[in-house]
N, C-alpha and C. Protein backbone atom coordinates (compact mmCIF):
# COMPACT_ATOMS: atom_id res chain seq x y z
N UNK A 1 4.26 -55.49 -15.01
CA UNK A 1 3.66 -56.55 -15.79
C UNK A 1 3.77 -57.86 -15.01
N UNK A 2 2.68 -58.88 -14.92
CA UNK A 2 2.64 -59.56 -14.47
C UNK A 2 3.42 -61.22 -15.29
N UNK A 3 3.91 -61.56 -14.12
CA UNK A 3 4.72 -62.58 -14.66
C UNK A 3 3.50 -63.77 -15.82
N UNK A 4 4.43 -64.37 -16.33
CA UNK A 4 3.86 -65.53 -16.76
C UNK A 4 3.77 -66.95 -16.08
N UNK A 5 3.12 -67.06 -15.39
CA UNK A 5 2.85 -68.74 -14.58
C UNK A 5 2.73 -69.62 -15.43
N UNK A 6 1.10 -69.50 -16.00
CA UNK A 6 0.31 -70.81 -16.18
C UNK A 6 0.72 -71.12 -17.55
N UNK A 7 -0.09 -72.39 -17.72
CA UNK A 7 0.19 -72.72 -18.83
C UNK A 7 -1.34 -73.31 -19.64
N UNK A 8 -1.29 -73.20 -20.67
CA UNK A 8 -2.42 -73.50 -21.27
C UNK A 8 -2.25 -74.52 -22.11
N UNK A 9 -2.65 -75.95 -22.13
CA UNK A 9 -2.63 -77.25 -23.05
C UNK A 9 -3.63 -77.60 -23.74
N UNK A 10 -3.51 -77.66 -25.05
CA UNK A 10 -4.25 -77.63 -25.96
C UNK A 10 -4.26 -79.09 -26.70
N UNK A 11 -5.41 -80.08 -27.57
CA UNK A 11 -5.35 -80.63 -28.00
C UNK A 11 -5.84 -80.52 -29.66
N UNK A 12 -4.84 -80.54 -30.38
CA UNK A 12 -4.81 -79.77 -31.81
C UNK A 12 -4.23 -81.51 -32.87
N UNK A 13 -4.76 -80.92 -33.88
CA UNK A 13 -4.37 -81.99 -35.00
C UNK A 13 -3.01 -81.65 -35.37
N UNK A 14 -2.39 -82.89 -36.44
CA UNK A 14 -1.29 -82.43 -36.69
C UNK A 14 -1.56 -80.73 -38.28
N UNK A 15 -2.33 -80.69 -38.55
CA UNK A 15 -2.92 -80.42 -39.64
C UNK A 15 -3.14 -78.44 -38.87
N UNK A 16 -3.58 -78.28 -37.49
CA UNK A 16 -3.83 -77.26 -36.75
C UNK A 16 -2.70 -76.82 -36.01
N UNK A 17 -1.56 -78.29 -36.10
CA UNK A 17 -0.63 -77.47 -35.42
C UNK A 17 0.64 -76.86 -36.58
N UNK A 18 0.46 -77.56 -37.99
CA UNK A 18 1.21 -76.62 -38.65
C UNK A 18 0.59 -75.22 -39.21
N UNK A 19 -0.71 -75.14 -39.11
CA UNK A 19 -0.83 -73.55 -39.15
C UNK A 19 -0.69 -72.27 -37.75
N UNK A 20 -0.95 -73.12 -36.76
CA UNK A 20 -0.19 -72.16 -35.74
C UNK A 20 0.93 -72.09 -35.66
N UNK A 21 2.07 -72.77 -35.68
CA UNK A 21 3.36 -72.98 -36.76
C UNK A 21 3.72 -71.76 -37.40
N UNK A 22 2.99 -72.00 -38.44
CA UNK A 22 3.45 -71.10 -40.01
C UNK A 22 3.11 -70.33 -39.84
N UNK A 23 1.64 -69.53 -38.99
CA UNK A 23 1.46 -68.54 -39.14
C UNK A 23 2.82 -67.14 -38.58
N UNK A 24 2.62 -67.61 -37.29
CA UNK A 24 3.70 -66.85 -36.47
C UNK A 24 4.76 -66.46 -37.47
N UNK A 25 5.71 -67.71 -37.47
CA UNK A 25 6.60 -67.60 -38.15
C UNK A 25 6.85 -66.74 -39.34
N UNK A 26 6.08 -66.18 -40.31
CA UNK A 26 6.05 -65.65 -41.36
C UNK A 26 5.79 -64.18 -40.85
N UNK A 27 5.25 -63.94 -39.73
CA UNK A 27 5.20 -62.70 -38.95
C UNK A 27 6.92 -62.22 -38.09
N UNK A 28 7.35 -62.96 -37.95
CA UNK A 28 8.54 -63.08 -37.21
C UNK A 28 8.22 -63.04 -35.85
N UNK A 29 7.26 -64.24 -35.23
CA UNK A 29 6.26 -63.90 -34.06
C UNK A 29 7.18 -65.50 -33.31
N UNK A 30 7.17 -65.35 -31.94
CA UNK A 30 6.86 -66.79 -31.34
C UNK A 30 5.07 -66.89 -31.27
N UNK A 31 5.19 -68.36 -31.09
CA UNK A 31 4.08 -69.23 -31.51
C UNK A 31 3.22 -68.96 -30.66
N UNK A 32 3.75 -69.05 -29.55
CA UNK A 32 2.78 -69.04 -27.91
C UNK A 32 2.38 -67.22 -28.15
N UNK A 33 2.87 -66.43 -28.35
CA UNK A 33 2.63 -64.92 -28.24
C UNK A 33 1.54 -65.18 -29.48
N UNK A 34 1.77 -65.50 -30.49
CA UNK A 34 0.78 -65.57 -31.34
C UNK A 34 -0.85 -65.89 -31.12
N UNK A 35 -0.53 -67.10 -30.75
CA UNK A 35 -1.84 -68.24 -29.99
C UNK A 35 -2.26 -67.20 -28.87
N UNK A 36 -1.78 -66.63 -28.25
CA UNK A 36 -2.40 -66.16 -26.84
C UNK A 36 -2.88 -64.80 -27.27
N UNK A 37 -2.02 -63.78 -28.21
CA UNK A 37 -2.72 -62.47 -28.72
C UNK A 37 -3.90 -62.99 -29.50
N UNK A 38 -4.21 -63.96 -30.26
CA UNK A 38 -5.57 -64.25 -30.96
C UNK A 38 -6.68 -64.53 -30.17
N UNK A 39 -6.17 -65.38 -29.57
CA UNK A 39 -6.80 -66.04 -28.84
C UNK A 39 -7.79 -65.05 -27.54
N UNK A 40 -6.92 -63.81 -26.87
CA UNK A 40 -6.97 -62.66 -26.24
C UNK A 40 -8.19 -61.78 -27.50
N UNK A 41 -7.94 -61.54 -28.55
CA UNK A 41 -8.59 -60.78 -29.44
C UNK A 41 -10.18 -61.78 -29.47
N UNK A 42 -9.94 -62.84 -29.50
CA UNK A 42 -11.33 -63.48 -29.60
C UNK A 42 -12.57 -63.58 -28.70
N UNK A 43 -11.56 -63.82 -27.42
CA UNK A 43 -12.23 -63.96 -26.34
C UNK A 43 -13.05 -62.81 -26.00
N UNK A 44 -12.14 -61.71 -25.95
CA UNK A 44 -12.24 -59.82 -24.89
C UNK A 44 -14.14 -59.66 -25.86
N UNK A 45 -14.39 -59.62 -27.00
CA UNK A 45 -15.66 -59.07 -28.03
C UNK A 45 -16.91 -60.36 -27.30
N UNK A 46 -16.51 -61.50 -27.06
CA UNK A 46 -17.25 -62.32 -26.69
C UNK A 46 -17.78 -62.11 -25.40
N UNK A 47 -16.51 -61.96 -24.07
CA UNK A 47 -16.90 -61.21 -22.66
C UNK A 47 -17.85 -60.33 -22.90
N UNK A 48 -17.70 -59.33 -23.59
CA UNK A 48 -18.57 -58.01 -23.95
C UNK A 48 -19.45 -58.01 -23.81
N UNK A 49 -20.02 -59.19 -25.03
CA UNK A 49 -21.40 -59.97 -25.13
C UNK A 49 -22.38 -59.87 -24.13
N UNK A 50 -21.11 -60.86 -22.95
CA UNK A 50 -22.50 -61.67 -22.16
C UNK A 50 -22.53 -60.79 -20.87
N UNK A 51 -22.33 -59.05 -20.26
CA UNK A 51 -22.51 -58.39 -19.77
C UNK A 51 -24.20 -58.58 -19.19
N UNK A 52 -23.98 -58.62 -17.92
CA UNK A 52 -25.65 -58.88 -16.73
C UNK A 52 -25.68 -57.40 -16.46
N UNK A 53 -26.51 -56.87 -16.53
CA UNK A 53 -27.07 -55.66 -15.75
C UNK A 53 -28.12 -55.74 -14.67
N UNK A 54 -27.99 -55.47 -13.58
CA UNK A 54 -28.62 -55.54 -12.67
C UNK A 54 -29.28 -54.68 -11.94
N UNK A 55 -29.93 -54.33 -11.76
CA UNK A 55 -31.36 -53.43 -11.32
C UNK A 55 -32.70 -53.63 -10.48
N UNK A 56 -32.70 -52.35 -9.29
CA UNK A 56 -33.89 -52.96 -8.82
C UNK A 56 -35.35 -52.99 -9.72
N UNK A 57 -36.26 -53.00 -8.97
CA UNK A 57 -37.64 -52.59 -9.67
C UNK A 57 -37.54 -51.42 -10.10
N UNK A 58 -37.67 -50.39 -8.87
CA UNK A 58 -37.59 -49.31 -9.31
C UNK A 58 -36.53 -48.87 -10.29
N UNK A 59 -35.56 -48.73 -10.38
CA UNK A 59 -34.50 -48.61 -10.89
C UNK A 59 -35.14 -48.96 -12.95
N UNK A 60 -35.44 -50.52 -12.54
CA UNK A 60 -35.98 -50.96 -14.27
C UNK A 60 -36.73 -50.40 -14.55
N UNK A 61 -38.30 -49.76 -13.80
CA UNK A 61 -39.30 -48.95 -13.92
C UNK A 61 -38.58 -47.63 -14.22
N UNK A 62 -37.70 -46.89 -14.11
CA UNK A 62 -37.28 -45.37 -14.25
C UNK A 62 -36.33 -45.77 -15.79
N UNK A 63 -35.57 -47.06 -15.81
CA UNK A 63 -35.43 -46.99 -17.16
C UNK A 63 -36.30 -47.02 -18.27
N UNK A 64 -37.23 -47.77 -17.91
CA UNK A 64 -38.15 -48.05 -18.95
C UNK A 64 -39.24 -46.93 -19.45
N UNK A 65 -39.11 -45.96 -18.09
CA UNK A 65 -40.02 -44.74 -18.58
C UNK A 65 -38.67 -43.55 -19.38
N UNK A 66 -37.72 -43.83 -19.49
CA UNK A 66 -36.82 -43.10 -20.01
C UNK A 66 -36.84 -43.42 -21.82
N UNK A 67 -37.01 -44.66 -21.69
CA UNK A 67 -37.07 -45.53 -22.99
C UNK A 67 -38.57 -45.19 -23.66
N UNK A 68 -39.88 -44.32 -22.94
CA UNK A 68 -40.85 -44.43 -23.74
C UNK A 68 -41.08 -42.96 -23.48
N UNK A 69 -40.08 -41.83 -22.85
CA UNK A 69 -40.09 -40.32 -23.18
C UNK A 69 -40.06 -40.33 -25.00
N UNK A 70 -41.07 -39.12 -25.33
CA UNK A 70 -40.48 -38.63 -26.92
C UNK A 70 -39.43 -38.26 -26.81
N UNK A 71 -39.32 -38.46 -28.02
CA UNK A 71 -37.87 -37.89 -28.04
C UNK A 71 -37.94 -36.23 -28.78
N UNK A 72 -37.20 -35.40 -28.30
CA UNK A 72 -36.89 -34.59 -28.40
C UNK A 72 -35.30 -33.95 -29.51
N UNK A 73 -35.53 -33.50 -30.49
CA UNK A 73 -34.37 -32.89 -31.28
C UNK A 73 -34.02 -31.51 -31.11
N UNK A 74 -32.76 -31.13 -30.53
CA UNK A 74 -32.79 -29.74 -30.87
C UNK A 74 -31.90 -29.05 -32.00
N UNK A 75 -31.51 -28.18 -32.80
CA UNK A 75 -31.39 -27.97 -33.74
C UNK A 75 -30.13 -28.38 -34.16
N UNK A 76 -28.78 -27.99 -33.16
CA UNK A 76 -27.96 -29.01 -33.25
C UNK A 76 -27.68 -30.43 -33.39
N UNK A 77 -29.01 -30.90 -33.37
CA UNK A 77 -28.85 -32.82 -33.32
C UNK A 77 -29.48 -33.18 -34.88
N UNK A 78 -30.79 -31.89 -35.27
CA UNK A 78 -31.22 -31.72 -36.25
C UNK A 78 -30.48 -31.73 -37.74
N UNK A 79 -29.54 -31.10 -37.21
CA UNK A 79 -28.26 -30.46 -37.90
C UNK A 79 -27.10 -31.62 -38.31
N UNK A 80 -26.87 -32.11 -37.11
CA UNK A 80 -25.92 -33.35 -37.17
C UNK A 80 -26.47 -34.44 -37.76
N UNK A 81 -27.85 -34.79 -37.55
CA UNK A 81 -28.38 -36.12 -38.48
C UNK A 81 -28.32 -35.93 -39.95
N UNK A 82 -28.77 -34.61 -40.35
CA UNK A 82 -29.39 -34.30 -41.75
C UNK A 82 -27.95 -34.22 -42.14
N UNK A 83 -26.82 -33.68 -41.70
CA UNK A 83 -25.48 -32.92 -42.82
C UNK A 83 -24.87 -34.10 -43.32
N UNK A 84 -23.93 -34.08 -44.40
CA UNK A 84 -23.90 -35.06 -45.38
C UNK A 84 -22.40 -35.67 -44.19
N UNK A 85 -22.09 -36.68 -44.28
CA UNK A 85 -21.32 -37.49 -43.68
C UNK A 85 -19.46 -37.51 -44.23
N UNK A 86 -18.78 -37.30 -43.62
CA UNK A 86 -17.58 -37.37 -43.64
C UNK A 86 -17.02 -37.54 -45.88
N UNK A 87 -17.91 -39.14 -45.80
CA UNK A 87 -17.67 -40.05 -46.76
C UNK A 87 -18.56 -39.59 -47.64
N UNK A 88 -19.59 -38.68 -47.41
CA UNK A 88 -20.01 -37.99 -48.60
C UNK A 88 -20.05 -36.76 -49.10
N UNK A 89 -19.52 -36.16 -48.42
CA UNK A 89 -18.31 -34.86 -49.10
C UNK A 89 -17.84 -34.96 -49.85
């Protein structure tokens, strides 16, 4: 595991810094582990987001004819769409 260096400075109200405060605390958390696991949870779904894919011509041309094949079902997939779902059993 990699050490901890840096540091991150934040400019918060007094009003923002008693709920990062209280929250922890009532968890039996330090503050900074708190702030940085949320903060970690917020960020990682957002990175996700803004994913570039990159492709030549050809490459976009062979996707895009993949994207306008019919589609095809075979009886097993037939099977799996139509059967009633976990939650409706």
């Amino acid at each position: 595991m990699e050490l901890k260096r840096r540091r991150l400075d934040l400019r918060i109200t007094g009003e923002q810094n008693a709920v990062l405060q209280s929250a922890p605390e009532a968890c039996d958390e330090a503050t900074s582990d708190s702030v940085l696991r949320n903060a970690l949870d917020s960020a990682r779904p957002e990175l996700a987001d803004l994913h570039v894919f990159v492709a030549s011509e050809s490459q976009w041309s062979g996707f895009e004819a993949v994207l306008e094949r019919d589609i095809t079902l075979n009886a097993t997939m037939i099977s799996l769409l139509t059967a009633p779902s976990a939650l409706e059993q």
